[in-house]
Protein backbone atom coordinates (compact mmCIF):
# COMPACT_ATOMS: atom_id res chain seq x y z
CA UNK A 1 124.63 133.11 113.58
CA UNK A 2 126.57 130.27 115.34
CA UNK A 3 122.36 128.72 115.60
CA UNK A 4 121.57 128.83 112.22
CA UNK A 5 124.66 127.38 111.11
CA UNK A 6 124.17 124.56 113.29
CA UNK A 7 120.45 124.32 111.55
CA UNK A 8 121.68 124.54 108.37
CA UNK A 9 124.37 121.34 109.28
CA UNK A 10 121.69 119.54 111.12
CA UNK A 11 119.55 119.88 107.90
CA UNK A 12 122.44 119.16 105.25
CA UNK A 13 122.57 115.57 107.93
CA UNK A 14 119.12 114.41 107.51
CA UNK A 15 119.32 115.46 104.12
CA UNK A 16 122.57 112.64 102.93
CA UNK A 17 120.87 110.12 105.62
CA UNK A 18 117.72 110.34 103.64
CA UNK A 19 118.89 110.58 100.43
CA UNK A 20 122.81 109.45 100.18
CA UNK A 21 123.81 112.79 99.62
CA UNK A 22 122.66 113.06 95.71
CA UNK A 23 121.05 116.46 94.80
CA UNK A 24 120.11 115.37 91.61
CA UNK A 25 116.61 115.06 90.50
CA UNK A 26 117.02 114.81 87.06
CA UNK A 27 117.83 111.92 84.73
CA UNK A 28 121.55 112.07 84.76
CA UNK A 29 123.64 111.64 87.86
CA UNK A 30 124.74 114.67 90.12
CA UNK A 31 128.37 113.41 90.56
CA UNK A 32 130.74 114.42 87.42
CA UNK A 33 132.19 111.25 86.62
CA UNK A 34 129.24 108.89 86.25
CA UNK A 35 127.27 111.68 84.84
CA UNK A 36 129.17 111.78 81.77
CA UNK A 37 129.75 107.96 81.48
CA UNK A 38 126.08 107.59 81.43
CA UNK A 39 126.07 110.09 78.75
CA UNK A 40 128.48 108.55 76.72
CA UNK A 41 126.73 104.33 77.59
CA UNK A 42 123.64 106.54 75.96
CA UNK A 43 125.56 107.35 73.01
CA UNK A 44 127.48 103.84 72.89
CA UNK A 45 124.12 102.08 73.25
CA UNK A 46 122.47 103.66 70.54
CA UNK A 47 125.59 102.70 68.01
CA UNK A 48 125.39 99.21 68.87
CA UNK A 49 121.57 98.85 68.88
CA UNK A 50 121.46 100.22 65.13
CA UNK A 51 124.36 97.71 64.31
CA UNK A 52 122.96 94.69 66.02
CA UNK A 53 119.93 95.57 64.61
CA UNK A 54 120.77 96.13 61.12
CA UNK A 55 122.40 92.64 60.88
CA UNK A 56 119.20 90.79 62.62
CA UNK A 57 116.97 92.37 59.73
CA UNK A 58 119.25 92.00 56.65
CA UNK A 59 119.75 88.32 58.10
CA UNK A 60 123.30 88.75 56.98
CA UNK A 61 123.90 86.34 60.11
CA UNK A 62 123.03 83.35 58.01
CA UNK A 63 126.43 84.06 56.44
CA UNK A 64 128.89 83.89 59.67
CA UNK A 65 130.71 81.23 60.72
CA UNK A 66 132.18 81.69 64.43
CA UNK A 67 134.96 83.64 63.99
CA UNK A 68 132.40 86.28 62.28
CA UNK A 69 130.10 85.75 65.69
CA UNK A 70 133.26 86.43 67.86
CA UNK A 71 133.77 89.43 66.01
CA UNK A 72 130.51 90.71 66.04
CA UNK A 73 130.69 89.83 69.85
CA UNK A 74 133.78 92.09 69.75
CA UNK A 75 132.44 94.91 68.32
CA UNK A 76 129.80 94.61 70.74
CA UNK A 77 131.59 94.44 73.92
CA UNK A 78 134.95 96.19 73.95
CA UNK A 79 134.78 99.30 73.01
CA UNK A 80 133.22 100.93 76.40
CA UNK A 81 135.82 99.00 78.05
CA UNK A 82 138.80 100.17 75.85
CA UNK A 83 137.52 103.56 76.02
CA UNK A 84 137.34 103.92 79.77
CA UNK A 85 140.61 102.27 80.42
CA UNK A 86 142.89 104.02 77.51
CA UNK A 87 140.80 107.20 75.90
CA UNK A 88 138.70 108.35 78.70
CA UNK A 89 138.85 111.82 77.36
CA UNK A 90 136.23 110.52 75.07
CA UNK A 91 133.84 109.97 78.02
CA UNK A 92 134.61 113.09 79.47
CA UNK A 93 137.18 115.46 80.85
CA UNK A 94 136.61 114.52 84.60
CA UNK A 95 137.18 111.07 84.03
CA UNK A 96 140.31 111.64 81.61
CA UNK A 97 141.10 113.45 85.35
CA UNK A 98 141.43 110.36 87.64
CA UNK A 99 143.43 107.07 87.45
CA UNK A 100 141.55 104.46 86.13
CA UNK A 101 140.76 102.10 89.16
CA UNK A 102 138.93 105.64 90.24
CA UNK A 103 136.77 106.38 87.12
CA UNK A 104 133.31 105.50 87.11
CA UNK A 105 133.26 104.09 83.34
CA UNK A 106 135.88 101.44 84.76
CA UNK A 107 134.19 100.59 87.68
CA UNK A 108 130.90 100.21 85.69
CA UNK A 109 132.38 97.91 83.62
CA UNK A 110 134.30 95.84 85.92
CA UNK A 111 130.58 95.48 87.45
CA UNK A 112 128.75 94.68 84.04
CA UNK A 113 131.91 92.40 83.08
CA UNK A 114 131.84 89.80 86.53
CA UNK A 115 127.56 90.03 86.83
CA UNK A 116 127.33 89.60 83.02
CA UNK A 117 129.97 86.78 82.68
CA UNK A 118 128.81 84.90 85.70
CA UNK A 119 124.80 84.90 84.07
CA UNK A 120 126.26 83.33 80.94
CA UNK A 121 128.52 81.00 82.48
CA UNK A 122 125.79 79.68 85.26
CA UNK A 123 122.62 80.89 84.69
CA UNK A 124 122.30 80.07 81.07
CA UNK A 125 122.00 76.54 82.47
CA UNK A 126 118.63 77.04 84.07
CA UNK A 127 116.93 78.26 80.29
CA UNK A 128 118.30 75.36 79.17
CA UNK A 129 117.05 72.92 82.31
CA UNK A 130 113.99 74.56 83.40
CA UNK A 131 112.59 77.14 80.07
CA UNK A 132 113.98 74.80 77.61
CA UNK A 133 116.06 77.63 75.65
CA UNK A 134 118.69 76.67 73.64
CA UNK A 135 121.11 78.49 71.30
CA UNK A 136 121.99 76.60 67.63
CA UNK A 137 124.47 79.06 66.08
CA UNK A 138 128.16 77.87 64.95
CA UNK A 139 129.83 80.00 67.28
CA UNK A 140 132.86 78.94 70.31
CA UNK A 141 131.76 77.78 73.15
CA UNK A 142 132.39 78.11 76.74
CA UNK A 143 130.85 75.53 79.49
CA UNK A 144 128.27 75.21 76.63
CA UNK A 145 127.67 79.02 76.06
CA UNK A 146 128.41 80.84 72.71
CA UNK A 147 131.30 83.39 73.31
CA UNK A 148 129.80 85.52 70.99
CA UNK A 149 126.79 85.64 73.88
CA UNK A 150 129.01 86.63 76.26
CA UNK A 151 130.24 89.14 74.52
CA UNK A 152 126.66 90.91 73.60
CA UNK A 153 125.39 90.69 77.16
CA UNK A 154 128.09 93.14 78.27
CA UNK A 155 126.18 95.80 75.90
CA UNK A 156 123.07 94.76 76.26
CA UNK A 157 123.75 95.32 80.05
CA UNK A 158 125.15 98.73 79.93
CA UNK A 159 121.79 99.68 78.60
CA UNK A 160 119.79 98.25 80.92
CA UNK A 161 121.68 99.21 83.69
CA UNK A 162 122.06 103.02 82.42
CA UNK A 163 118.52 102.96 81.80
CA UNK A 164 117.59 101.88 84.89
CA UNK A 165 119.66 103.54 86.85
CA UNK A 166 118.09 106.83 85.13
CA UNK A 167 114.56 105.90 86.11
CA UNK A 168 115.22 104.86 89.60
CA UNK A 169 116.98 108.15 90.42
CA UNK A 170 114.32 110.25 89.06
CA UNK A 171 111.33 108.46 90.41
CA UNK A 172 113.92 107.60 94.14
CA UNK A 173 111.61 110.60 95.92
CA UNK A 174 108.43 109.18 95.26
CA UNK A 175 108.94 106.72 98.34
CA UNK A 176 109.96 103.29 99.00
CA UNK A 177 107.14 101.47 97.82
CA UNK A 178 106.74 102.96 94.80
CA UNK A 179 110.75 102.01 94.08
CA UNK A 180 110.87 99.23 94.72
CA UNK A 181 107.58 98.27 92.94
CA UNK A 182 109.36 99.84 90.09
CA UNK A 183 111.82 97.93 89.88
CA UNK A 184 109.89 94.60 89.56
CA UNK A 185 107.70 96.00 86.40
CA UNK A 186 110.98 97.25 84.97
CA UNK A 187 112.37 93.62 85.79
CA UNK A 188 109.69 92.14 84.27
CA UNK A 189 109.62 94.46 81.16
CA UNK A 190 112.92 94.06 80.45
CA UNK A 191 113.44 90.43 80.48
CA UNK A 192 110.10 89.90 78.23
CA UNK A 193 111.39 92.74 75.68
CA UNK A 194 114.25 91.28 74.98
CA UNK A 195 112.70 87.67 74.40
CA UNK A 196 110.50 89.70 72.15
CA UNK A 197 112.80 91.24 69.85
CA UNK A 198 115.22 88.80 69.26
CA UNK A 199 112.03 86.80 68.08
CA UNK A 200 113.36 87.02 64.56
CA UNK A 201 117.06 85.09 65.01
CA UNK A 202 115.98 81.82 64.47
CA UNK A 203 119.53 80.34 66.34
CA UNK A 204 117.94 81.42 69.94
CA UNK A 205 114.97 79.39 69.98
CA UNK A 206 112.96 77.99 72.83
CA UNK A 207 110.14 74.71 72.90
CA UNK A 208 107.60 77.13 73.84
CA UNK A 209 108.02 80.65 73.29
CA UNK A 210 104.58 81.63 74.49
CA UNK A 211 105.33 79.97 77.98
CA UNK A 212 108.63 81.93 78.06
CA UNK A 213 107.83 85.10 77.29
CA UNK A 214 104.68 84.93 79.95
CA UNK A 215 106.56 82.62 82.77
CA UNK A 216 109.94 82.26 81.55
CA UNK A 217 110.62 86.32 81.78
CA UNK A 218 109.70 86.03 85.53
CA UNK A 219 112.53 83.70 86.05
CA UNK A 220 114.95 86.19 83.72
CA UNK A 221 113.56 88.76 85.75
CA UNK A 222 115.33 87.77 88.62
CA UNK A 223 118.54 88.81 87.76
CA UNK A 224 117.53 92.53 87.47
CA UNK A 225 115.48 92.00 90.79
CA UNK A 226 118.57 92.25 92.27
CA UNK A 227 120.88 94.24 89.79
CA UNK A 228 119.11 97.11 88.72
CA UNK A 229 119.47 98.06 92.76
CA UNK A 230 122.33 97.30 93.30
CA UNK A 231 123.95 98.73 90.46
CA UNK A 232 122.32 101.91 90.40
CA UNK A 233 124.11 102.44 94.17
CA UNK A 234 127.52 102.67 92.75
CA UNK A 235 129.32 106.19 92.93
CA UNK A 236 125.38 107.44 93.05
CA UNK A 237 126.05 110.63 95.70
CA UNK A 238 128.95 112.60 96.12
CA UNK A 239 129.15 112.01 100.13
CA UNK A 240 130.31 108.11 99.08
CA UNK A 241 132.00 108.40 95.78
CA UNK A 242 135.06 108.61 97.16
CA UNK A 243 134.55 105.04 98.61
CA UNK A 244 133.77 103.58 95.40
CA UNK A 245 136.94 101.74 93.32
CA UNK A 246 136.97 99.24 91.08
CA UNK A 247 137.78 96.49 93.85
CA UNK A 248 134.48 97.89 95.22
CA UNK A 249 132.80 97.32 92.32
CA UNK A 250 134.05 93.93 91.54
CA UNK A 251 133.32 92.40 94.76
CA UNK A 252 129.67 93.84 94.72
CA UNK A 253 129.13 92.28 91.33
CA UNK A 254 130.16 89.31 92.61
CA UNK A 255 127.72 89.88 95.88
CA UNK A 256 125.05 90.04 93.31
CA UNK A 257 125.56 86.96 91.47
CA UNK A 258 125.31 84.98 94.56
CA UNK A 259 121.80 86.46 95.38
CA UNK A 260 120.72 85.64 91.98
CA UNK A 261 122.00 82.56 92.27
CA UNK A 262 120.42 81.40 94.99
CA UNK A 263 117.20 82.91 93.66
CA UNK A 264 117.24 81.13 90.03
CA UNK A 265 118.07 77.65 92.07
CA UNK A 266 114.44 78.28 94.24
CA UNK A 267 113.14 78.47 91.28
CA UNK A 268 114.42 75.57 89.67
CA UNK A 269 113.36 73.38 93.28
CA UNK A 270 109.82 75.14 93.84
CA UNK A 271 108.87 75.77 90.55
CA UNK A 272 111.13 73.86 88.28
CA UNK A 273 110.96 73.38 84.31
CA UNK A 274 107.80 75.43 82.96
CA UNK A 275 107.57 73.19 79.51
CA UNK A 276 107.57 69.03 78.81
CA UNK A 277 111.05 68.59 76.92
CA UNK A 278 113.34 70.44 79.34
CA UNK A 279 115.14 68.37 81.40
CA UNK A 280 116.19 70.08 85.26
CA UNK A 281 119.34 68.67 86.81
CA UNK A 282 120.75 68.37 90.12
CA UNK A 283 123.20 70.96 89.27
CA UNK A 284 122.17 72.69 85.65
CA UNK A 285 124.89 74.69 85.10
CA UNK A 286 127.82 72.12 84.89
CA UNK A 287 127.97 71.45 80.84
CA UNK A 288 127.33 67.56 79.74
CA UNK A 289 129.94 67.75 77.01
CA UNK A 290 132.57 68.80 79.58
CA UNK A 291 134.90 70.86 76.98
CA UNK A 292 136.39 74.46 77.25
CA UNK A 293 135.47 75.47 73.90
């Protein structure tokens, strides 16, 4: 008896080493609390996406002025942070359950917030240097960055990082390779998608849009190169859940922003500008005009 117990513990062993402990092979996660956040980011994601979308095709955009942007850009990004901090019983009853630095929804939004903030703030700098982007709307600015884009990268995030996070578990057992391959087609896919739909706001525009959705998308690739993995790792399997806070979660966003970082700046000194008119700088992300907003 005493043997097969043994077994059985030697086997449970190899089985967290191997896998981090998740037993889930489905879609959704196998730990409570991130299983119904990513339920709810589904639900969330699909309001915002038939919002955003339904003001891009009526063009009722042509009719804001900034404070209409920031509000927009409101809509857009605070209600999954709201929610998790002061209604999580809307997300679910396990994460109504914990205090908030331990929910999931918080710590998944603490994560989106600093990787999401730090890609506006910096990296927009490099389309503007190197893919020769550049954003037109009458909207507040910060370091040169419309607020209002701030604000609709925290969604837009959440669904990447849900979806991705969705597809990596259920296709983790198919080996290494094959992941991590993955993830640099879903990298790719997802930074040339979203080039391709917002085709039709005519405030995001770009000197050549063929060269950036073929070229360009590899360099906006990079950030998901790095945070689709690293994301997906947070409160993933029960055996390290318990390890995961919010201070966690910040300081790995953080880690991840450096990585990209450093990638997007190889670009810009191996491969530099990919269109005449774009003008790389020594360091692209400092704004010219200098002002806060």
């Amino acid at each position: 008896m005493s043997s097969v117990k043994k077994t059985k513990t030697s086997l449970m062993t190899k089985r967290v080493a191997a896998g981090g402990g998740s037993s889930s092979s489905g879609w959704f996660a196998s730990t409570p609390a991130k299983r119904e956040t990513e339920i709810f980011y589904v639900k969330y994601s699909v309001c915002w996406v038939l919002f955003f979308s339904a003001i891009v095709v009526t063009e009722v955009y042509e009719q804001f002025d900034r404070w209409w942007y920031a509000a927009v850009g409101a809509v857009l990004m605070f209600p999954p942070i709201l929610i998790s901090l002061f209604a999580p019983s809307w997300i679910g009853p396990v994460e109504a359950s914990r205090p908030w630095h331990a929910r999931f929804s918080v710590q998944s939004n603490a994560w989106i917030f600093v990787f999401s903030f730090i890609g506006n703030y910096f990296w927009t700098h490099y389309f503007y240097s190197l893919l020769g982007a550049k954003y037109t709307m009458d909207a507040h600015r910060l370091n040169d960055v419309p607020v209002f884009l701030i604000a609709c990268t925290h969604a837009y995030f959440i669904l990447y990082h849900t979806l991705s996070t969705m597809l990596l578990r259920k296709t983790r057992s198919l080996g290494l390779v094959f992941w991590w391959a993955l993830i640099l087609v879903m990298s790719y896919v997802t930074a040339y998608m979203e080039t391709w739909t917002i085709e039709r706001f005519p405030y995001y525009s770009f000197i050549d849009r063929d060269a950036m959705y073929i070229v360009g998308s590899m360099c906006y690739a990079l950030y998901f190169v790095v945070s689709f993995p690293m994301y997906y790792r947070i409160a993933e399997n029960k055996a390290d859940e318990v390890h995961w806070t919010t201070g966690r979660a910040t300081v790995d966003a953080f880690g991840a922003a450096m990585i990209v970082t450093l990638l997007l700046d190889f670009w810009r000194l191996w491969i530099g500008k990919i269109v005449d008119g774009a003008v790389p700088s020594q360091v692209p992300f400092i704004s010219p005009t200098g002002t806060l907003f």
